[in-house]
Protein backbone atom coordinates (compact mmCIF):
# COMPACT_ATOMS: atom_id res chain seq x y z
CA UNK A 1 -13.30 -24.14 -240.35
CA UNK A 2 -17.23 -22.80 -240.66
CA UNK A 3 -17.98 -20.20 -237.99
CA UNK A 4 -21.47 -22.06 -235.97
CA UNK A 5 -24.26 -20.56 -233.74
CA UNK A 6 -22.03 -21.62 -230.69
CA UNK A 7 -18.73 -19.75 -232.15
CA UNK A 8 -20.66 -16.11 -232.40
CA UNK A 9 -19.76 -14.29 -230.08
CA UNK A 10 -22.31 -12.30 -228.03
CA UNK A 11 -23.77 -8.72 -228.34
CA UNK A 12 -21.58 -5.76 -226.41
CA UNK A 13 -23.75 -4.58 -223.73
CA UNK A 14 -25.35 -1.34 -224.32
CA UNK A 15 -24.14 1.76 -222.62
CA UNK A 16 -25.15 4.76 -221.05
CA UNK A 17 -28.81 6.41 -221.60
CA UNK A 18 -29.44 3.71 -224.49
CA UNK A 19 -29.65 1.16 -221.56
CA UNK A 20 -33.11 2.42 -220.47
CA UNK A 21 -34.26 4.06 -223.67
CA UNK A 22 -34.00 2.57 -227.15
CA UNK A 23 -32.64 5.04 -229.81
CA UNK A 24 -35.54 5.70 -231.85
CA UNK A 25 -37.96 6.78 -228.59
CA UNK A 26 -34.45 8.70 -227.75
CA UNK A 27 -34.56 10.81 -230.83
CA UNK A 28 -37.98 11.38 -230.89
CA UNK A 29 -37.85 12.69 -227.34
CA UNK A 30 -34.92 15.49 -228.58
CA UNK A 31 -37.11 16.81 -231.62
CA UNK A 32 -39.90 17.12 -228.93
CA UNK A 33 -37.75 18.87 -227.05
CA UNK A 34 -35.84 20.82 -229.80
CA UNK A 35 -39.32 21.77 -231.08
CA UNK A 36 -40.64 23.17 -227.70
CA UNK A 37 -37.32 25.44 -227.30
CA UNK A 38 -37.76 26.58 -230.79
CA UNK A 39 -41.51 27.63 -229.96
CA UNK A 40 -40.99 29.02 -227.15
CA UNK A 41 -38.13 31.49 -228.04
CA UNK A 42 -39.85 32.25 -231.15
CA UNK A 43 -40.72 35.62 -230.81
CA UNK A 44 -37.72 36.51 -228.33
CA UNK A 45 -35.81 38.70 -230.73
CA UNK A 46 -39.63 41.10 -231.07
CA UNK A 47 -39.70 41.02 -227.16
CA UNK A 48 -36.04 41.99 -226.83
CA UNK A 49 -36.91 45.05 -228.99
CA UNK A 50 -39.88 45.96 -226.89
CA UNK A 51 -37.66 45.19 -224.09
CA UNK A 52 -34.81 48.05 -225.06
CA UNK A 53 -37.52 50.78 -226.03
CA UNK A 54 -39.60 50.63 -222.98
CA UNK A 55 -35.80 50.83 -220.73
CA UNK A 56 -34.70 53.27 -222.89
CA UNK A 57 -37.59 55.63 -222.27
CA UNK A 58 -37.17 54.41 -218.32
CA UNK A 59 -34.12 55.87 -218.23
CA UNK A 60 -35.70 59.22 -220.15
CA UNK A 61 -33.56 58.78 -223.31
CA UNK A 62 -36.41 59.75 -225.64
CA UNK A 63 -34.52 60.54 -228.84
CA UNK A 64 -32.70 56.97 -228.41
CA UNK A 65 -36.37 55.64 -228.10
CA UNK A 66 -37.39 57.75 -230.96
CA UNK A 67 -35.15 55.92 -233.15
CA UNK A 68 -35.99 52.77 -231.75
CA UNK A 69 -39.52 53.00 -232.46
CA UNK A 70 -38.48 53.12 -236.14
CA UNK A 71 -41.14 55.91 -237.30
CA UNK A 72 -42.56 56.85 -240.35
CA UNK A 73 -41.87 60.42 -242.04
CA UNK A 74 -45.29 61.70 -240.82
CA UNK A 75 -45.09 60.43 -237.36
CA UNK A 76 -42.38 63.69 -235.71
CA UNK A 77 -41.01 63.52 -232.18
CA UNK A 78 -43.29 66.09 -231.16
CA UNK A 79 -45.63 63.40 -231.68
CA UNK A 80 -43.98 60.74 -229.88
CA UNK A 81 -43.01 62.84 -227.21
CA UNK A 82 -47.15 63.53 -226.79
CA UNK A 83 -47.42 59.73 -226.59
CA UNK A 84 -44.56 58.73 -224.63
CA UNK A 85 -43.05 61.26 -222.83
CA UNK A 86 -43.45 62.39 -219.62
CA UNK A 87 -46.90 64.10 -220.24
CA UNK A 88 -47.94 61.13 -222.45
CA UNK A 89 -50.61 58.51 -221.27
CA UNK A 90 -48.67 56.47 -219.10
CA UNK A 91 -46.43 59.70 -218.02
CA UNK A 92 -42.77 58.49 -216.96
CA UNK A 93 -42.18 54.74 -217.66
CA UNK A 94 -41.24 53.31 -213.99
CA UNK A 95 -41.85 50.08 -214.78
CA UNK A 96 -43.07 46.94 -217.58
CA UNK A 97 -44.14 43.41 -218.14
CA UNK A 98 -44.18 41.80 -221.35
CA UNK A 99 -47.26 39.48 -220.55
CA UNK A 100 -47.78 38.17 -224.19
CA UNK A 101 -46.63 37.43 -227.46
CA UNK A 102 -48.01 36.19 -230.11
CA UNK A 103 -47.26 35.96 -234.20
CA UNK A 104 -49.06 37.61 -236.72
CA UNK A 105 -48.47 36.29 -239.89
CA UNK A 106 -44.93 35.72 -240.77
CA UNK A 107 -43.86 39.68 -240.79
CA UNK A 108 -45.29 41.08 -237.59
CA UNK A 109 -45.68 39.99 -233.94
CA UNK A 110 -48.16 40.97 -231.33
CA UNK A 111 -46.76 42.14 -228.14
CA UNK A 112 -48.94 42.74 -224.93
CA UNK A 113 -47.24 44.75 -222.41
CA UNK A 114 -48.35 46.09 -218.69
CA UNK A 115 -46.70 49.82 -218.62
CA UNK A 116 -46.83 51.23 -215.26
CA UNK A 117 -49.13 48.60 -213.36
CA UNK A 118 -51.84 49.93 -215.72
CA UNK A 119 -54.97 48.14 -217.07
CA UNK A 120 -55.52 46.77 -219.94
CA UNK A 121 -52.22 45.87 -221.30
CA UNK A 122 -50.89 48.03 -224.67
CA UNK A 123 -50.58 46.02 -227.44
CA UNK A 124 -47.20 46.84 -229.68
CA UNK A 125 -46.86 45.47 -232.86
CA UNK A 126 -43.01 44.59 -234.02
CA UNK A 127 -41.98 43.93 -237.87
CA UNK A 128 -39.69 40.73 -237.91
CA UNK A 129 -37.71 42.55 -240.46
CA UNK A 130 -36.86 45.59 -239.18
CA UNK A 131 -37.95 45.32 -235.71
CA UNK A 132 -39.93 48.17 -236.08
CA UNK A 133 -42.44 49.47 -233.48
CA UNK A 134 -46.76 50.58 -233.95
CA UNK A 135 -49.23 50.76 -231.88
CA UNK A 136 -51.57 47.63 -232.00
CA UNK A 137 -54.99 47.55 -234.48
CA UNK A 138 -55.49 43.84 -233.09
């Protein structure tokens, strides 16, 4: 016997979150919010390195930081020491606040940071790659 209009039988309620939102608008809201996650952490693996140079010169291990800074051959410790020890122009790290990031091209990432309560913030550059540390021509 044919199967008629009356004999269908009708749709299975929808469930859950799809009640309120239909799936396309619901997929579209998760690559919004995918996308704005992905933006906003970014840069997070340059801040981290800022992050463990500036507490490892807090805590006054300055061949550590040496290392971590990543120098090149002509740049010695006695230099960095001039620049970042405790004689250097923000004398003893106490304190930081990465205010800023931002990419510069696809290898190197701008990195403002407030050292000691002092104005104007020092920009740090960081190499993707390597992660890398240099002072800031920007």
């Amino acid at each position: 016997m044919p199967m008629t209009l009356m004999d269908a039988k009708p749709p299975k309620p929808k469930r859950g979150i799809f009640k309120y939102i239909p799936l396309p608008l619901f997929i579209i809201i998760l690559a919004a919010i995918a996308g704005f996650v992905t933006y906003s952490l970014w840069d997070y693996p340059e801040e981290r390195a800022i992050s463990r140079f500036l507490t490892t010169l807090e805590k006054g291990d300055y061949r550590k930081a040496y290392q971590l800074w990543k120098p090149a051959p002509s740049y010695q410790f006695s230099d960095f020491m001039h620049d970042w020890g405790p004689e250097g122009d923000y004398g003893k790290i106490r304190s930081f606040e990465i205010i800023h990031t931002e990419s510069k091209g696809s290898t190197t990432v701008l990195v403002l940071v407030r050292i000691n309560h002092e104005e104007p913030p020092l920009g740090l550059l960081v190499d993707r790659k390597t992660k890398g540390l240099a002072y800031s021509f920007y």
